[in-house]
N, C-alpha and C. Protein backbone atom coordinates (compact mmCIF):
# COMPACT_ATOMS: atom_id res chain seq x y z
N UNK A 1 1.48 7.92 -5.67
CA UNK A 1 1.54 6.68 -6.39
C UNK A 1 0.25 6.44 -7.15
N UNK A 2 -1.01 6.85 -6.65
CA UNK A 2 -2.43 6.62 -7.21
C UNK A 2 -2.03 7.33 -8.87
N UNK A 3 -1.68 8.41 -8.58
CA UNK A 3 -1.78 8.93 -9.73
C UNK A 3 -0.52 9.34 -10.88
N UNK A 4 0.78 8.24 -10.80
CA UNK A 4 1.17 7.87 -11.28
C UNK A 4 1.29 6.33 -11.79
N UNK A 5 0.27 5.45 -11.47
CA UNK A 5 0.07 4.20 -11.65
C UNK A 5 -1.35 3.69 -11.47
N UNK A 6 -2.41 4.93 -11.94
CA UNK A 6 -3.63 4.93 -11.83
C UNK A 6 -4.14 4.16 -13.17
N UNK A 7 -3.60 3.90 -14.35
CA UNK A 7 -3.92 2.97 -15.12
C UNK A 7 -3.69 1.64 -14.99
N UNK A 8 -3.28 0.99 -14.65
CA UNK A 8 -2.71 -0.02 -14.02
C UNK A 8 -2.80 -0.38 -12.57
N UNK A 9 -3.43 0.43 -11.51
CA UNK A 9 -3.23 -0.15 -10.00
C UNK A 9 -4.61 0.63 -9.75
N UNK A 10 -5.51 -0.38 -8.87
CA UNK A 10 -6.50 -0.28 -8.54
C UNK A 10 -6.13 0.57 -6.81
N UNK A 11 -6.34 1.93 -6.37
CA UNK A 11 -5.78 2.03 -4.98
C UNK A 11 -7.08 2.15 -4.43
N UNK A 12 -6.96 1.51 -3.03
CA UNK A 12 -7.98 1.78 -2.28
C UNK A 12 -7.36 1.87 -0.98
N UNK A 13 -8.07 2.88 -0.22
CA UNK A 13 -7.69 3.31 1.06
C UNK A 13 -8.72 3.06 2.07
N UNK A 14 -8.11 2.78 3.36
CA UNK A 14 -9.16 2.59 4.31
C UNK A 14 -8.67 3.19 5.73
N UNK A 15 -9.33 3.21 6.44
CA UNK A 15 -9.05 3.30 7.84
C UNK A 15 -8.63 2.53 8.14
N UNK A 16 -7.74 2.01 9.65
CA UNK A 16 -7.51 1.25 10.36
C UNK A 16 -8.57 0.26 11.29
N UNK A 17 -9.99 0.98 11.08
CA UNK A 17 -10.74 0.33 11.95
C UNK A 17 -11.80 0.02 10.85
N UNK A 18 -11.53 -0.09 9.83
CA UNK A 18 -12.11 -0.45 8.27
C UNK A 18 -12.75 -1.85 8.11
N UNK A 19 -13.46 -2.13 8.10
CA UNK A 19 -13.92 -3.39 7.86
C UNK A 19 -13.11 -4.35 7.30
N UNK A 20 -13.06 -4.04 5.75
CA UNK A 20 -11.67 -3.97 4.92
C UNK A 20 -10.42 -4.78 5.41
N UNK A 21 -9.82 -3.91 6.73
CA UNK A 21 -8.87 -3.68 7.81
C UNK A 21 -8.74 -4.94 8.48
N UNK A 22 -9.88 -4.96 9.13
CA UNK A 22 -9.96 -6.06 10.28
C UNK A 22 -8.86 -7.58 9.99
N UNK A 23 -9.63 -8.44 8.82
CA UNK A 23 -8.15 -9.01 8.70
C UNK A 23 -6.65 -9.14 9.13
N UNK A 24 -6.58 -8.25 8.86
CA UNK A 24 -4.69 -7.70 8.78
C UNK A 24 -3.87 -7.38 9.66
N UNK A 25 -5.28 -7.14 11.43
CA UNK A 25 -4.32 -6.68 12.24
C UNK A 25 -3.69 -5.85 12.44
N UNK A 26 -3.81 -4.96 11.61
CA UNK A 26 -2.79 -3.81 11.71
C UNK A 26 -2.34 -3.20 13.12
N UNK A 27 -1.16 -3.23 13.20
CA UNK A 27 -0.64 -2.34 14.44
C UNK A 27 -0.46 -0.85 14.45
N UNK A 28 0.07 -0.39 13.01
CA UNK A 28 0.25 1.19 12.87
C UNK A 28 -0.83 1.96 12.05
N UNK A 29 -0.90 2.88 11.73
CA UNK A 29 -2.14 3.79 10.86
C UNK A 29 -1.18 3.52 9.58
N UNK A 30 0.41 3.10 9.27
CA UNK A 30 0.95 3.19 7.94
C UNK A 30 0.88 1.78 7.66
N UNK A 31 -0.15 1.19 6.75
CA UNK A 31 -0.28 0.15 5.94
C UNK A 31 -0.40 -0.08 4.45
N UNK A 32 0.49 -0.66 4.17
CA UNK A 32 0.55 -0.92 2.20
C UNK A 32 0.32 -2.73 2.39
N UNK A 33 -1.02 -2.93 1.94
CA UNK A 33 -0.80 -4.53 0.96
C UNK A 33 -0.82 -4.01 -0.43
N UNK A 34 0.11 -5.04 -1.05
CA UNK A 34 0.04 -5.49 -2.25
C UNK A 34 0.54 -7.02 -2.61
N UNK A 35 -0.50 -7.34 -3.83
CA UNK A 35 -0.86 -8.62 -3.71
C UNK A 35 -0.48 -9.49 -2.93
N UNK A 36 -1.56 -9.32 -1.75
CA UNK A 36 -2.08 -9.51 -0.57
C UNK A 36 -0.32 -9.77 0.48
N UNK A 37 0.10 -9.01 0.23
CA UNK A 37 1.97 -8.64 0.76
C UNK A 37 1.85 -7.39 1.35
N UNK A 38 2.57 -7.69 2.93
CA UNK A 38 2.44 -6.59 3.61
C UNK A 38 3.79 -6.09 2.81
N UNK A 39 3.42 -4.68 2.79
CA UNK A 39 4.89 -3.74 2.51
C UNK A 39 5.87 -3.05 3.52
N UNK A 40 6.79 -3.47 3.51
CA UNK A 40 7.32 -2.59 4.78
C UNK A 40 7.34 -1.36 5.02
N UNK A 41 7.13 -1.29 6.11
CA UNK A 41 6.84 0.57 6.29
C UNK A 41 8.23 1.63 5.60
N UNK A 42 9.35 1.32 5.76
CA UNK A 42 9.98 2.32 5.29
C UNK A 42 10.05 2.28 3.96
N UNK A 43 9.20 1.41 3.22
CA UNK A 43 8.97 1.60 1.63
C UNK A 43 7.89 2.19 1.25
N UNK A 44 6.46 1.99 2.10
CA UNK A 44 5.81 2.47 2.09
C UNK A 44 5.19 3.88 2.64
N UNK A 45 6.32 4.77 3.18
CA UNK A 45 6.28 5.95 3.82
C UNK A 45 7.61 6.44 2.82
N UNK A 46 7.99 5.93 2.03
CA UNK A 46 8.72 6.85 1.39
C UNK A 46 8.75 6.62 0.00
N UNK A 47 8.33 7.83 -0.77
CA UNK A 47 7.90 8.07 -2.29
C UNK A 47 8.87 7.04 -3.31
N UNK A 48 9.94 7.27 -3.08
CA UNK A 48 10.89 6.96 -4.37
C UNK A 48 10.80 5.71 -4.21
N UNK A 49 11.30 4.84 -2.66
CA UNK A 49 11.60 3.85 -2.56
C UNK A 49 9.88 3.05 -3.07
N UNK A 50 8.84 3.54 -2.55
CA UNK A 50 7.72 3.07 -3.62
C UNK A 50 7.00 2.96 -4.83
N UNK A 51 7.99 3.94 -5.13
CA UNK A 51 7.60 4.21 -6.87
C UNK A 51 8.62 3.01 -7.41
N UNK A 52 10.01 2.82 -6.64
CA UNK A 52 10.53 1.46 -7.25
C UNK A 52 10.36 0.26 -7.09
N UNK A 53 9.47 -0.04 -5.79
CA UNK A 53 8.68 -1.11 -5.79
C UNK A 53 8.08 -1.40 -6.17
N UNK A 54 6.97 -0.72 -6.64
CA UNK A 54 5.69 -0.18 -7.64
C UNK A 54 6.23 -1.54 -9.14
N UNK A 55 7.32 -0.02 -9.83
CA UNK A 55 7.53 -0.62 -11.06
C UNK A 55 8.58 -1.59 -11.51
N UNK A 56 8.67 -2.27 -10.28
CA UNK A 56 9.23 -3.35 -10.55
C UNK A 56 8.40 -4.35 -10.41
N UNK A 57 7.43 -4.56 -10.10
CA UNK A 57 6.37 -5.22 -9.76
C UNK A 57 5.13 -5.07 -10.60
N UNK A 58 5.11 -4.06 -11.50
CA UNK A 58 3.84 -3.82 -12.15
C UNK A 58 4.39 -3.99 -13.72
């Protein structure tokens, strides 16, 4: 996704124990926010279904 929506979407990645992180609570190592919206994991572990979230949203 970085690098099909790298003009337009700022990605940043972190650890789970990320400073960053802390906030959010995270329970699993698979986390997507976008604008500031948790993403659900089976959108966010799977390509297509995020590339159509992506550009419907961007």
């Amino acid at each position: 996704m970085k690098t099909k929506f790298e003009t337009i979407l700022d990605v940043k990645i972190y650890t789970i124990d990320a400073v960053e992180a802390l906030p959010y609570n995270f329970r699993s190592s698979t986390n997507v926010i976008f604008d500031n919206e948790h993403v659900h994991v089976d959108i966010a572990t799977d390509a297509q279904k995020m590339h159509a979230f992506l550009s419907s949203r961007l």
